[in-house]
C-alpha atoms as a PDB file:
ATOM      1  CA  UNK A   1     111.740  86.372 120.631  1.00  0.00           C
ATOM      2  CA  UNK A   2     108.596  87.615 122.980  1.00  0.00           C
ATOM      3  CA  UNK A   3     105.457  87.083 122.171  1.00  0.00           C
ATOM      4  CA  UNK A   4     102.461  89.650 122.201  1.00  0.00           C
ATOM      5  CA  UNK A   5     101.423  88.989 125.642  1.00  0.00           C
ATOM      6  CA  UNK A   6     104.916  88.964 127.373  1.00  0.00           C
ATOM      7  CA  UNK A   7     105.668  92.347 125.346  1.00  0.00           C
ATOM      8  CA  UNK A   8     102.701  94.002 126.203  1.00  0.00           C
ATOM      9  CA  UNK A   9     103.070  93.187 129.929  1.00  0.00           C
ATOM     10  CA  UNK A  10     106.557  94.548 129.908  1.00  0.00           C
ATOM     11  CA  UNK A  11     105.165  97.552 128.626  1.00  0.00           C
ATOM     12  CA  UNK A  12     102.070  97.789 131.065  1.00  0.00           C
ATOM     13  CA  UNK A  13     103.281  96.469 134.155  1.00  0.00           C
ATOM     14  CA  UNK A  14     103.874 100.047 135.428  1.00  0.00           C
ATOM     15  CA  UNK A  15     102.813 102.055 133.401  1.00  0.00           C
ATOM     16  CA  UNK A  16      99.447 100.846 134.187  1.00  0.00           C
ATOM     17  CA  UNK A  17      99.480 102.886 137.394  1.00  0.00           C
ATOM     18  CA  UNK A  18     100.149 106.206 135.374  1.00  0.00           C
ATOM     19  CA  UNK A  19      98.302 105.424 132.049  1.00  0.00           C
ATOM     20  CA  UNK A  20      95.433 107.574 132.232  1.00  0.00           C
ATOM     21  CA  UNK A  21      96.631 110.528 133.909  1.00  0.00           C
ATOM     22  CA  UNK A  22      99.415 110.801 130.892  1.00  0.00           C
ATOM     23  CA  UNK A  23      97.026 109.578 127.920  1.00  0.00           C
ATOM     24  CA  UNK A  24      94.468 112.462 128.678  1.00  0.00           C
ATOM     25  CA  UNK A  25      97.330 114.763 126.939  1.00  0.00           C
ATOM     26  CA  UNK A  26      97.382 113.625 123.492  1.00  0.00           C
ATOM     27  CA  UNK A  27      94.998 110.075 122.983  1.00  0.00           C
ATOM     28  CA  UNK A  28      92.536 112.658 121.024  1.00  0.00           C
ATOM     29  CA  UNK A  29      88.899 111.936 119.868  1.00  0.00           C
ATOM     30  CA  UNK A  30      88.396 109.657 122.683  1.00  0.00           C
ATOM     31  CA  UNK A  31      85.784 111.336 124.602  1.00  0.00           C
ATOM     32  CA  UNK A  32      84.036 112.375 120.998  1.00  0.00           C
ATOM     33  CA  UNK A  33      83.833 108.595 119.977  1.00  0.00           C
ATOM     34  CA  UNK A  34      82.341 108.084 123.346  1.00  0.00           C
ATOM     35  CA  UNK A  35      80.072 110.791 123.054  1.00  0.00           C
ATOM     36  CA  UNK A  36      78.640 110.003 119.519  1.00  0.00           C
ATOM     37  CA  UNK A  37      78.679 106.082 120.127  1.00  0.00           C
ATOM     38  CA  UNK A  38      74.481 105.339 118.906  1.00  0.00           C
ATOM     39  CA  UNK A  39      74.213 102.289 121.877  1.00  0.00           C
ATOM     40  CA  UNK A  40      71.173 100.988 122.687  1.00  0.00           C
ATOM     41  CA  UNK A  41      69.640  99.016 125.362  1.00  0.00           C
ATOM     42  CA  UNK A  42      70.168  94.924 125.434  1.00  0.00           C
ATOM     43  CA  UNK A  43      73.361  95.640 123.016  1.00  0.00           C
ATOM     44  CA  UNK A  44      76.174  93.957 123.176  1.00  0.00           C
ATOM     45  CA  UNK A  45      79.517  96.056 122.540  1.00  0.00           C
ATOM     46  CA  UNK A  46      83.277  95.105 122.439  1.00  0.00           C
ATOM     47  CA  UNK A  47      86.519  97.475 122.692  1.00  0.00           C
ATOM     48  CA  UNK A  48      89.343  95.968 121.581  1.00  0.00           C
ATOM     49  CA  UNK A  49      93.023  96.948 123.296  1.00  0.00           C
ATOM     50  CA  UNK A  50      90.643  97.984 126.205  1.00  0.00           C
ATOM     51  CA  UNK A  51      93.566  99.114 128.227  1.00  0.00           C
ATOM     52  CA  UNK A  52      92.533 100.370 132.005  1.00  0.00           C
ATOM     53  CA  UNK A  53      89.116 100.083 131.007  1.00  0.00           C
ATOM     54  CA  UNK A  54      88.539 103.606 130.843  1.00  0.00           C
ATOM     55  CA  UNK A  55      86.616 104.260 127.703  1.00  0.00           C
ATOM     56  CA  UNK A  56      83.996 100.910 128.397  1.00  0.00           C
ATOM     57  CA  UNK A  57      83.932 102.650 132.270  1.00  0.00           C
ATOM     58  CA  UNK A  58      82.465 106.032 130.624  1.00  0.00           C
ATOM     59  CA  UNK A  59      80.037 103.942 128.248  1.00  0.00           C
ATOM     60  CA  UNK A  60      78.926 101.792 131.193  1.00  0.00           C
ATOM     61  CA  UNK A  61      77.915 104.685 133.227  1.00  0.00           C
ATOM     62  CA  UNK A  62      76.190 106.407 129.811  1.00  0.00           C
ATOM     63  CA  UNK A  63      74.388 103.411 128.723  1.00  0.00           C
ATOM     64  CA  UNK A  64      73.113 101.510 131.623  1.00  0.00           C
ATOM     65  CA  UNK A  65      71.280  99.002 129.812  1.00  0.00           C
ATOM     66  CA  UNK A  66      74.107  98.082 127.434  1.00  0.00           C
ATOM     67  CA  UNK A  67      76.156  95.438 128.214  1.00  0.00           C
ATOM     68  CA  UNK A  68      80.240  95.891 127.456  1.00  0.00           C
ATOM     69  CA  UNK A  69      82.896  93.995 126.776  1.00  0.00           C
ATOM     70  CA  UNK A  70      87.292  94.589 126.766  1.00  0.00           C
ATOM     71  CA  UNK A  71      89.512  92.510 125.779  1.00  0.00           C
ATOM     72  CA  UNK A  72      93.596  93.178 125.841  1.00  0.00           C
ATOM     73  CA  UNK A  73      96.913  91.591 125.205  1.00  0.00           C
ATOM     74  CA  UNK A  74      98.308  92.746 128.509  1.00  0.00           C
ATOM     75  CA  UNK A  75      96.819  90.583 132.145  1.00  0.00           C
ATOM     76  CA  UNK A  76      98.930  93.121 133.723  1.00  0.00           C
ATOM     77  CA  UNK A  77      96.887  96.283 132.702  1.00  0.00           C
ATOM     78  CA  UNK A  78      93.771  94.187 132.825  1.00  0.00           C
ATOM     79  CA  UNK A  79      94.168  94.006 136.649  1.00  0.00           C
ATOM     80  CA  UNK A  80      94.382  97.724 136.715  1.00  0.00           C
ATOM     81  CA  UNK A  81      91.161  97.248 134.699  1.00  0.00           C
ATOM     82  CA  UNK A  82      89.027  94.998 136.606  1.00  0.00           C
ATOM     83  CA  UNK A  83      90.131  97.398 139.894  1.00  0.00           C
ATOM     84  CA  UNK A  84      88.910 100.344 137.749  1.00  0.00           C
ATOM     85  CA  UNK A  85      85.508  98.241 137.141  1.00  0.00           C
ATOM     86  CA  UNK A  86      85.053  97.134 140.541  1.00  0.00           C
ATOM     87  CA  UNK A  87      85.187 100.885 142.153  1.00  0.00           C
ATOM     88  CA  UNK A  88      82.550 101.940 139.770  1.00  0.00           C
ATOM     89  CA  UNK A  89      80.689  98.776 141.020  1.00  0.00           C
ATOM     90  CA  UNK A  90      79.957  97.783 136.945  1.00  0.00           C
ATOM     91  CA  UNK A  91      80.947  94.314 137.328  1.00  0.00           C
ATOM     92  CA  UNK A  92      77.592  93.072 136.218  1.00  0.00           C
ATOM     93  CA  UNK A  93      77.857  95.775 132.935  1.00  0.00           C
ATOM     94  CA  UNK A  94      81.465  94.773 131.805  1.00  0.00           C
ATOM     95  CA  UNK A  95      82.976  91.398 131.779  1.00  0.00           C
ATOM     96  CA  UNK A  96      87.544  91.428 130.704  1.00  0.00           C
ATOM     97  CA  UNK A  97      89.449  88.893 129.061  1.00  0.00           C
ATOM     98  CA  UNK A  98      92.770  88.512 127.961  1.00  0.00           C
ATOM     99  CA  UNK A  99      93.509  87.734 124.428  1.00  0.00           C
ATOM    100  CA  UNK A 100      94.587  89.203 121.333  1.00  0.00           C
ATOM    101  CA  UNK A 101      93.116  91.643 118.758  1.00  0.00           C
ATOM    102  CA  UNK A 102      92.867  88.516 115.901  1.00  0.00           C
ATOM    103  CA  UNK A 103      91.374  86.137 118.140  1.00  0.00           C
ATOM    104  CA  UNK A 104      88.362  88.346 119.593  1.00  0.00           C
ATOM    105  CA  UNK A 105      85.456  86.582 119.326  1.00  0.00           C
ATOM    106  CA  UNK A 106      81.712  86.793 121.100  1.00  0.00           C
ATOM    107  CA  UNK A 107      82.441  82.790 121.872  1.00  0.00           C
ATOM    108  CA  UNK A 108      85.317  84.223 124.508  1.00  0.00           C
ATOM    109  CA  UNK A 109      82.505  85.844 127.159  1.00  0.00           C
ATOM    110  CA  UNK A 110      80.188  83.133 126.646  1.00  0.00           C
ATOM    111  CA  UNK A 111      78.413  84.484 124.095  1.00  0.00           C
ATOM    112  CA  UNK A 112      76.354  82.793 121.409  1.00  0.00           C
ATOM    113  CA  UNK A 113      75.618  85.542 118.904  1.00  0.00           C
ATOM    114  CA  UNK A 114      77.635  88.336 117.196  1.00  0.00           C
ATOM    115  CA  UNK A 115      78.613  91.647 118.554  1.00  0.00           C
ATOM    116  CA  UNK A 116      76.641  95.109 117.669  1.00  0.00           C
ATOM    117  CA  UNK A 117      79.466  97.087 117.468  1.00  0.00           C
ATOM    118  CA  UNK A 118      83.063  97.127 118.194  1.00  0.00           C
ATOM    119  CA  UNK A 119      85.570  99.803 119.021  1.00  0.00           C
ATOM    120  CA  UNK A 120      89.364 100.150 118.552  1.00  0.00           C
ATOM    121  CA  UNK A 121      90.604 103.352 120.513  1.00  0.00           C
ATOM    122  CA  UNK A 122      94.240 103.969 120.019  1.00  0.00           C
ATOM    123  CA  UNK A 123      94.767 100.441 119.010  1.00  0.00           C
ATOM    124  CA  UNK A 124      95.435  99.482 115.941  1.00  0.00           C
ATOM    125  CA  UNK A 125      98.326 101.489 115.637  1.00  0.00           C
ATOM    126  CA  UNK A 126     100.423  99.151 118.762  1.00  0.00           C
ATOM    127  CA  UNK A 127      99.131  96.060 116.731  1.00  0.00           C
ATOM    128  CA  UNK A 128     101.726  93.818 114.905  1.00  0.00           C
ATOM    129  CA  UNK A 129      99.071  92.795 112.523  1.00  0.00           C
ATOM    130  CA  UNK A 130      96.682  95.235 112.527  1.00  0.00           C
ATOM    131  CA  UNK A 131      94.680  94.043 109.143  1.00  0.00           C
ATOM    132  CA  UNK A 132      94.310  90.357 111.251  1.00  0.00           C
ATOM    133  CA  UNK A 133      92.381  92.505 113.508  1.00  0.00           C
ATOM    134  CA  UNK A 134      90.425  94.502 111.962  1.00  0.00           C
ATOM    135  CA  UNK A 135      89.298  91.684 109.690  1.00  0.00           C
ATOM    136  CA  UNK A 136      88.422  89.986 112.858  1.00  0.00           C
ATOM    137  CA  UNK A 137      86.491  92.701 114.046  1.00  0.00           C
ATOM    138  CA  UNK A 138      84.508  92.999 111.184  1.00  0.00           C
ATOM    139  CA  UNK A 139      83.877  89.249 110.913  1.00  0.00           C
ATOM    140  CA  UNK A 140      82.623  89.469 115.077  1.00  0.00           C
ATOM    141  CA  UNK A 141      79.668  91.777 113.936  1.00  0.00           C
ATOM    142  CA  UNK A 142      76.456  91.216 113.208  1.00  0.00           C
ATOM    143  CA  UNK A 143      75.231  92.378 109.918  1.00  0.00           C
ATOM    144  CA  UNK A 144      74.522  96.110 110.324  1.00  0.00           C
ATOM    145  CA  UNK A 145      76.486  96.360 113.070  1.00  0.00           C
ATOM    146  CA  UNK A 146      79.207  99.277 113.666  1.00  0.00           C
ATOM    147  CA  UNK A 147      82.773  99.057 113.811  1.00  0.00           C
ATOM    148  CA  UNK A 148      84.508 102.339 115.382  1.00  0.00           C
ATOM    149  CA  UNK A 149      88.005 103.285 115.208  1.00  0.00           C
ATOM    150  CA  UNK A 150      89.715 106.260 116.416  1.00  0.00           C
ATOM    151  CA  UNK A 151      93.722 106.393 116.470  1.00  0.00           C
ATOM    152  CA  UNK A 152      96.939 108.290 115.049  1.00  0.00           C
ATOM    153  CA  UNK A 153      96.446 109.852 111.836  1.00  0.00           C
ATOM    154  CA  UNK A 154      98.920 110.404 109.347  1.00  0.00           C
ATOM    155  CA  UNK A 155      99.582 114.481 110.637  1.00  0.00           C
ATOM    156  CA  UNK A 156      98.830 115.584 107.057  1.00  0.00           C
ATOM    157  CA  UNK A 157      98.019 118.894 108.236  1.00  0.00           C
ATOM    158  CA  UNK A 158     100.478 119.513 110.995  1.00  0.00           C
ATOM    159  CA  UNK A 159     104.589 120.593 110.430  1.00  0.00           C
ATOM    160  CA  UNK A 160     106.697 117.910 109.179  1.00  0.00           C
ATOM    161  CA  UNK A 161     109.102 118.392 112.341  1.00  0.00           C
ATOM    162  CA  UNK A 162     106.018 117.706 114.616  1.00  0.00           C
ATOM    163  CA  UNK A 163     105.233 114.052 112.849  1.00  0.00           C
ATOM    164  CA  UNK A 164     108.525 113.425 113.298  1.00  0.00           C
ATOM    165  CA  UNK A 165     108.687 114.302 116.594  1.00  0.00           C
ATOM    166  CA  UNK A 166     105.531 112.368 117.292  1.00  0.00           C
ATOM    167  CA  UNK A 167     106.649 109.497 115.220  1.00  0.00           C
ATOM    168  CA  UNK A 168     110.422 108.917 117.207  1.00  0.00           C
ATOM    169  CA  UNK A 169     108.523 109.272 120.055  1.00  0.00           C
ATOM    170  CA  UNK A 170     106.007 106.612 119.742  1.00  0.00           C
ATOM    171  CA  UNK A 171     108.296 103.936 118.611  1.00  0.00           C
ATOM    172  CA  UNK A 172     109.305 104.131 121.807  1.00  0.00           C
ATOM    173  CA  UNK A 173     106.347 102.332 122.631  1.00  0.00           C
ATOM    174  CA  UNK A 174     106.292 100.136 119.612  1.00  0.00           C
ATOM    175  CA  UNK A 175     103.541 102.517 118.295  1.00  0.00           C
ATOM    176  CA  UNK A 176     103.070 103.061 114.542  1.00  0.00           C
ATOM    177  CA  UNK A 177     101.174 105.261 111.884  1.00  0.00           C
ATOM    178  CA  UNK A 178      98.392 103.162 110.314  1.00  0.00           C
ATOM    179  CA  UNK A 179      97.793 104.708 106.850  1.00  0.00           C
ATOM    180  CA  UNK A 180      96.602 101.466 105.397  1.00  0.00           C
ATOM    181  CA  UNK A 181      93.712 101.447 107.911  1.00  0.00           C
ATOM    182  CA  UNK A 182      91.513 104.189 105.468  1.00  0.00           C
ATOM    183  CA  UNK A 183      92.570 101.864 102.847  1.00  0.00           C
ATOM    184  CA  UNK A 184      90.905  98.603 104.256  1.00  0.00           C
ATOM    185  CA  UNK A 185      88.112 100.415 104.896  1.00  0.00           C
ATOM    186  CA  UNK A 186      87.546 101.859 101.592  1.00  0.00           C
ATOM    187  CA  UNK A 187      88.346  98.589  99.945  1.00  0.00           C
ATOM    188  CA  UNK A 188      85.949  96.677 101.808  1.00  0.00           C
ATOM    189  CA  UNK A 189      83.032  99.809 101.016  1.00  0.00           C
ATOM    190  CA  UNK A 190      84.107  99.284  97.250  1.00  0.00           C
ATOM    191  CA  UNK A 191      83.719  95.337  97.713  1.00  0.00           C
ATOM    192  CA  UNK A 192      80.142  95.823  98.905  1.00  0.00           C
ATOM    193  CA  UNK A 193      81.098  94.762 102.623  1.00  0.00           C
ATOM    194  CA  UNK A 194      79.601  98.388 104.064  1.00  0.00           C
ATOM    195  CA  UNK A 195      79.831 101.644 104.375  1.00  0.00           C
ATOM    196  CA  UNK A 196      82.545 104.010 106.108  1.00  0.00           C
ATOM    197  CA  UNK A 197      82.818 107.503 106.738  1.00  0.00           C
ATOM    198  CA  UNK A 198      85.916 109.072 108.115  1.00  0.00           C
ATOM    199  CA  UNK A 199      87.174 112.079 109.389  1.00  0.00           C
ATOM    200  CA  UNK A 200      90.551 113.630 110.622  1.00  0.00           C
ATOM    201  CA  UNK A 201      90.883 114.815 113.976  1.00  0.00           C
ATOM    202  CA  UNK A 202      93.030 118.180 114.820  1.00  0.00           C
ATOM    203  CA  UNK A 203      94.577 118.725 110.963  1.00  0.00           C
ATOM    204  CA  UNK A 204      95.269 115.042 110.898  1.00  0.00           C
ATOM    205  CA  UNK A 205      96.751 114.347 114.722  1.00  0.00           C
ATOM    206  CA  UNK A 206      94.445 111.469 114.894  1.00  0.00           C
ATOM    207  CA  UNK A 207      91.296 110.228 112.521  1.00  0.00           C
ATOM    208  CA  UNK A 208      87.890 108.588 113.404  1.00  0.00           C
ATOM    209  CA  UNK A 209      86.580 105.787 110.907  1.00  0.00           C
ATOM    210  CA  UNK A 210      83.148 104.299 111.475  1.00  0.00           C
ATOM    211  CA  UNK A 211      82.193 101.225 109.124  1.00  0.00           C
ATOM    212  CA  UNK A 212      78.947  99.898 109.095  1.00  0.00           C
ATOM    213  CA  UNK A 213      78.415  96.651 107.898  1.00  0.00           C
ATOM    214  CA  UNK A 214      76.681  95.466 105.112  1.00  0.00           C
ATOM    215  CA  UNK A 215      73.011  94.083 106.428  1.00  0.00           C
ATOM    216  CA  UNK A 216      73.218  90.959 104.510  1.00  0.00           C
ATOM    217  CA  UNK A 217      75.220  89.316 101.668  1.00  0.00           C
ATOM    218  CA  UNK A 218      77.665  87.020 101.170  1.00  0.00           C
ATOM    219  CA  UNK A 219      80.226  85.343 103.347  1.00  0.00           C
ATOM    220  CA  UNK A 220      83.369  87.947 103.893  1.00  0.00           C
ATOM    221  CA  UNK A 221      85.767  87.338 101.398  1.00  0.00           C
ATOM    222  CA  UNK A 222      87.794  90.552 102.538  1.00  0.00           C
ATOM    223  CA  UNK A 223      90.299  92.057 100.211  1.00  0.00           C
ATOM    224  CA  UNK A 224      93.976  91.796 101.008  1.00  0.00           C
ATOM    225  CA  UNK A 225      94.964  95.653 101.509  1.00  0.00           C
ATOM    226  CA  UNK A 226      98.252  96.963 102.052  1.00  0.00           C
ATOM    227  CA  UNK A 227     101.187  95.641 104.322  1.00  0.00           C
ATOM    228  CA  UNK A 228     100.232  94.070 107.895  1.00  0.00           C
ATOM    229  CA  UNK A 229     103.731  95.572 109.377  1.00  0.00           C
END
């Protein structure tokens, strides 16, 4: 059986040439996330699944005093990546790695404390174990920092035959509704871990999830929430 990283290369290694230019047409709340993101100067900020390294490309170029980081599965879209980075000349403003989702850590670019905020864009919802990393994620941040989330939603207010559509169609590509993901969040509000708000996107197409989390307190202990699969 594959692992993660030889899957996700299979995937990648050519779609990486079209990725964007087909994304654009239904990877939804993107450019909003992007838009809304409250950086500030001397942060330091993770995406995680950074694909071509478009979204940390736009951020880069918004928030020049920011420093950004990607980590992905795939080395094979990650050279598509670092080309991406190097025409924009942002090598200095965003450093790659390869690794996966439940191993991100600050310690993997050489860094000694936590992140400020982390963002999964279209993500979760390829991940194996998704709750692994999200739990990660949460663990990476520094207390009051942000995690961000935008993905699939669960097409609550779209026809049935469209979600099923969508849904046949993105197994294809070993993608997967993440219900439970509202779930987590709300279970870690309830355990005093933070606060989330969340919102769908286009009747339910996709959702956006912020969690902030909680300034101080104990030592996660985070609840175990739904199904990882």
């Amino acid at each position: 059986m594959e692992d993660a990283y030889t899957r996700m290369d299979r995937m990648y290694r050519y779609q990486r040439y079209v990725y964007d230019l087909t994304r654009k047409y239904y990877l939804f709340g993107r450019d909003r996330l992007i838009a809304e993101l409250p950086a500030q100067p001397g942060e330091h900020i993770c995406e995680v699944g950074c694909g071509t390294a478009r979204n940390l490309i736009a951020l880069a170029l918004r928030f020049p005093a920011t420093q950004f980081y990607g980590v992905d599965a795939s080395a094979e879209i990650l050279r598509t990546a670092a080309a991406n980075v190097s025409r924009q000349r942002l090598e200095s403003k965003i450093t790659l790695a390869v690794g996966l989702a439940q191993n991100v850590s600050p310690g993997v670019f050489g860094l000694q404390q936590p992140f400020d905020r982390i963002i999964f864009s279209y993500a979760l919802s390829i991940m194996d174990d998704w709750r692994a990393a999200l739990e990660q994620g949460l663990r990476q941040l520094k207390p009051g920092g942000t995690l961000h989330i935008v993905d699939f939603g669960d097409q609550a207010g779209l026809p049935v035959w469209f979600k099923t559509m969508l849904g046949a169609w993105l197994a294809r590509f070993h993608v997967r509704f993440r219900p439970e993901v509202r779930a987590a969040g709300e279970a870690w509000m309830n355990a005093g871990h933070g606060r989330m708000s969340f919102r769908p996107v286009l009747r339910g197409y996709a959702y956006r999830l912020d969690f902030v989390k909680a300034a101080a307190g104990a030592p996660l202990d985070l609840p175990i929430v739904g199904n990882p699969t």
